[in-house]
Protein backbone atom coordinates (compact mmCIF):
# COMPACT_ATOMS: atom_id res chain seq x y z
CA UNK A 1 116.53 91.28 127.14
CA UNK A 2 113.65 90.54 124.44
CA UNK A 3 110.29 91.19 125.58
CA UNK A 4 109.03 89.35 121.55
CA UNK A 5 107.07 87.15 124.49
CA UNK A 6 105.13 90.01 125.70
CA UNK A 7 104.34 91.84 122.54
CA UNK A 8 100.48 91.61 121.50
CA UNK A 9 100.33 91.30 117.17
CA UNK A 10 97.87 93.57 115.50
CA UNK A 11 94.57 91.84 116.13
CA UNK A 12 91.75 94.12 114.26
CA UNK A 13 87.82 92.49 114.40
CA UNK A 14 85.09 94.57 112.04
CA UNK A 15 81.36 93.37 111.13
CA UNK A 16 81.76 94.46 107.14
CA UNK A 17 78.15 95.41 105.97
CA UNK A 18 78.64 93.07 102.93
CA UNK A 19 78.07 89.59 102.44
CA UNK A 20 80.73 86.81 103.30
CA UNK A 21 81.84 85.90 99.62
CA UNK A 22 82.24 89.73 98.77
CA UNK A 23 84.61 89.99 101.42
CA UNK A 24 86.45 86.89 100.79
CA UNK A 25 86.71 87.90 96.92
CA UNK A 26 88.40 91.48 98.26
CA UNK A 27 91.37 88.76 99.75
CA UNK A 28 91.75 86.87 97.08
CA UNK A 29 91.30 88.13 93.67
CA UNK A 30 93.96 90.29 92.63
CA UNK A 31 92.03 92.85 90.84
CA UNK A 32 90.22 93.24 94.16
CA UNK A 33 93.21 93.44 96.31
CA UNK A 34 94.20 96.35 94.23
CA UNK A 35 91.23 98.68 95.27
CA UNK A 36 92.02 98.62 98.58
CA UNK A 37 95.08 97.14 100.15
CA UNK A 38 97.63 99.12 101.83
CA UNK A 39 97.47 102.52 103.91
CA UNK A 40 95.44 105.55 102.58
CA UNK A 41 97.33 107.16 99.46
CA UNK A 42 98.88 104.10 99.01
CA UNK A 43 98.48 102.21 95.28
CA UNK A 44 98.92 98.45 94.44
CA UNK A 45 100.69 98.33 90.80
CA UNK A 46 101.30 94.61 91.02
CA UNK A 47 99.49 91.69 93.02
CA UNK A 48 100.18 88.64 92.00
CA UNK A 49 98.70 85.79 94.07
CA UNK A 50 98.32 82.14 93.53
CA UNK A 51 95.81 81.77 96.24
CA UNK A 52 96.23 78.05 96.95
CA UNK A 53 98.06 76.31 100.04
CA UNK A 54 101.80 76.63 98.66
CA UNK A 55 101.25 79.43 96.42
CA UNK A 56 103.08 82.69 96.27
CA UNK A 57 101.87 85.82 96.46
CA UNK A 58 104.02 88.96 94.82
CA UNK A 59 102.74 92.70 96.43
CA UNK A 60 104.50 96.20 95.03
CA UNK A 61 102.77 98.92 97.27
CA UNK A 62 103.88 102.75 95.93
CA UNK A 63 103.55 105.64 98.64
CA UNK A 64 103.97 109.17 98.47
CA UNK A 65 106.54 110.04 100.37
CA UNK A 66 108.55 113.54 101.75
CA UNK A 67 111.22 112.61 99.76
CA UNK A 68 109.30 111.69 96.51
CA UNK A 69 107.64 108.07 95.87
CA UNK A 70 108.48 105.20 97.49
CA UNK A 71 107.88 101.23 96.18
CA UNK A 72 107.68 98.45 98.98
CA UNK A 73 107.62 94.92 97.78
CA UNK A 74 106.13 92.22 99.78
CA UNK A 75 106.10 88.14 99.19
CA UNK A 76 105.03 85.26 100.54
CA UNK A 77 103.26 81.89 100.37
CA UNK A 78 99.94 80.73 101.13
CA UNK A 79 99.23 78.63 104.25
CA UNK A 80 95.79 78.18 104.46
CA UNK A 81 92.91 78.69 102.03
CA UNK A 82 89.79 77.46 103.08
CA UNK A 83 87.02 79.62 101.05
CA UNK A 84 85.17 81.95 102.66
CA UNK A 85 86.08 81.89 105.91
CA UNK A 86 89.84 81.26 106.62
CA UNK A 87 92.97 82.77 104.90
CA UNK A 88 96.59 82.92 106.06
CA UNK A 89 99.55 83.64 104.55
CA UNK A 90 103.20 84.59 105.05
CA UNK A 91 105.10 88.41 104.16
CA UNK A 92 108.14 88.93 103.96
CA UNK A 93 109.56 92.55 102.47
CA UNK A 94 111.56 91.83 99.13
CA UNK A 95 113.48 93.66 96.55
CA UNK A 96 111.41 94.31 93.16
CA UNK A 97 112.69 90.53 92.32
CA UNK A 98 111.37 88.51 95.02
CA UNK A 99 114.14 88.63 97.09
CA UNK A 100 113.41 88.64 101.00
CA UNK A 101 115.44 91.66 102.60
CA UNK A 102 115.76 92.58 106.13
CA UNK A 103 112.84 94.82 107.40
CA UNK A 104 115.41 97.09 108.77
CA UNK A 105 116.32 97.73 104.95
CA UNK A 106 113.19 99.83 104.57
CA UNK A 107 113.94 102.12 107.88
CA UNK A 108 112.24 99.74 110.01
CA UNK A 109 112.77 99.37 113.81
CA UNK A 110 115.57 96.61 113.65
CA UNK A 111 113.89 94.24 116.17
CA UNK A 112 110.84 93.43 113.42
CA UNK A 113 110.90 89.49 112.57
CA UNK A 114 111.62 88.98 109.13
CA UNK A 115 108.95 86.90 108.79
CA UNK A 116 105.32 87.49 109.43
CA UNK A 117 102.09 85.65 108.92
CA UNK A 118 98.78 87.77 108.29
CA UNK A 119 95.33 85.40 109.48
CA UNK A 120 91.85 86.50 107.85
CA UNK A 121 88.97 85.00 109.75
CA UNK A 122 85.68 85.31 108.17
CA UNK A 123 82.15 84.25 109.98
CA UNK A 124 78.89 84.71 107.83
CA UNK A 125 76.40 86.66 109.44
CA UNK A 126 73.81 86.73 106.49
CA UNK A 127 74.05 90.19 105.17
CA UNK A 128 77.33 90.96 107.20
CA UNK A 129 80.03 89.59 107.98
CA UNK A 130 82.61 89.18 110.89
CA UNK A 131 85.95 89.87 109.98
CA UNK A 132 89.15 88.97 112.62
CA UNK A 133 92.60 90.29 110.65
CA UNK A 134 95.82 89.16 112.93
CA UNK A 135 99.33 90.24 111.35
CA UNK A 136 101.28 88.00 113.65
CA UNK A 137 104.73 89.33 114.09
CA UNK A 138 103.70 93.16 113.73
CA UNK A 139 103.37 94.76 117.22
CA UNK A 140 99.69 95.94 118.36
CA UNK A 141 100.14 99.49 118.14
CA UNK A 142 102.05 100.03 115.50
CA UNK A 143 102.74 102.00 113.00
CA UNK A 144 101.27 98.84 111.02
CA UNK A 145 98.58 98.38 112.90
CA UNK A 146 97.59 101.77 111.71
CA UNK A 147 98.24 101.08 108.23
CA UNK A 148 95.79 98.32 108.59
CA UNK A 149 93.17 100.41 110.01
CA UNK A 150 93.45 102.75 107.03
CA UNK A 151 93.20 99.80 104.51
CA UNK A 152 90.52 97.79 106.25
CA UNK A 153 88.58 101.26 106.00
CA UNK A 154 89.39 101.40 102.72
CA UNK A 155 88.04 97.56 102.00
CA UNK A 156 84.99 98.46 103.69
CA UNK A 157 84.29 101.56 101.10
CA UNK A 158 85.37 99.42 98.18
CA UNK A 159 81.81 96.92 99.16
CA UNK A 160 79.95 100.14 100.39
């Protein structure tokens, strides 16, 4: 029997100590993305993202691993843009061309959907701002939820 019903998705809410459209611009321009996405020791060689409802976004995260370095590839397509305070998008793990493959292909448990849909809420709080992160599909604690702690930490020393 599934319990899918009963599991919570990561839900992580921060007040940054930057302003809105700093934070916003960490999401969405590539460049930005780079300095800080993904857990700690973790690099971003390629982001590309065609932030616009309907566009696709391309992610290679590298890791050091035990048994040497490990590339994860991540896609997806935009579902909602609306500047400065909402974002949401879809990932899905892929090969290094695009290609969605099952999560259980990277070691994964094999009950993780294949398809999950990360929600950015921004609110402006004049020289801060409240950020709500929700990675729908990915089970409150997680080991993903943990990666997301270490990269949200890692956003927040990128603006610092």
């Amino acid at each position: 029997m599934s319990n899918q019903n009963n599991v919570k998705d990561v839900v992580i809410s921060r007040t940054i100590n930057s302003p809105i459209q700093k934070v916003w611009d960490m999401w969405v321009i590539p460049e930005n993305f780079q300095k800080w996405y993904g857990p700690e020791g973790a690099s971003i060689p390629v982001a590309d993202m065609d932030v616009r409802v309907g566009g696709k976004r391309f992610i290679a995260m590298e890791m050091d691993t035990p048994n040497g370095p490990m590339m994860m590839w991540f896609t997806g397509e935009y579902l909602e843009v609306s500047p400065v305070t909402k974002l949401s998008y879809t990932e899905v793990i892929a090969d290094k061309d695009g290609n969605m493959i099952p999560p259980s292909a990277m070691g994964m448990p094999g009950d993780e959907p294949d398809i999950t849909t990360v929600t950015v809420e921004l609110t402006d709080m004049g020289d801060t701002t409240k950020m709500v992160m929700t990675h729908a599909g990915v089970p409150a604690g997680s080991p993903g939820e943990t990666g997301w702690n270490m990269a949200l930490n890692k956003l927040e020393k990128a603006l610092s």
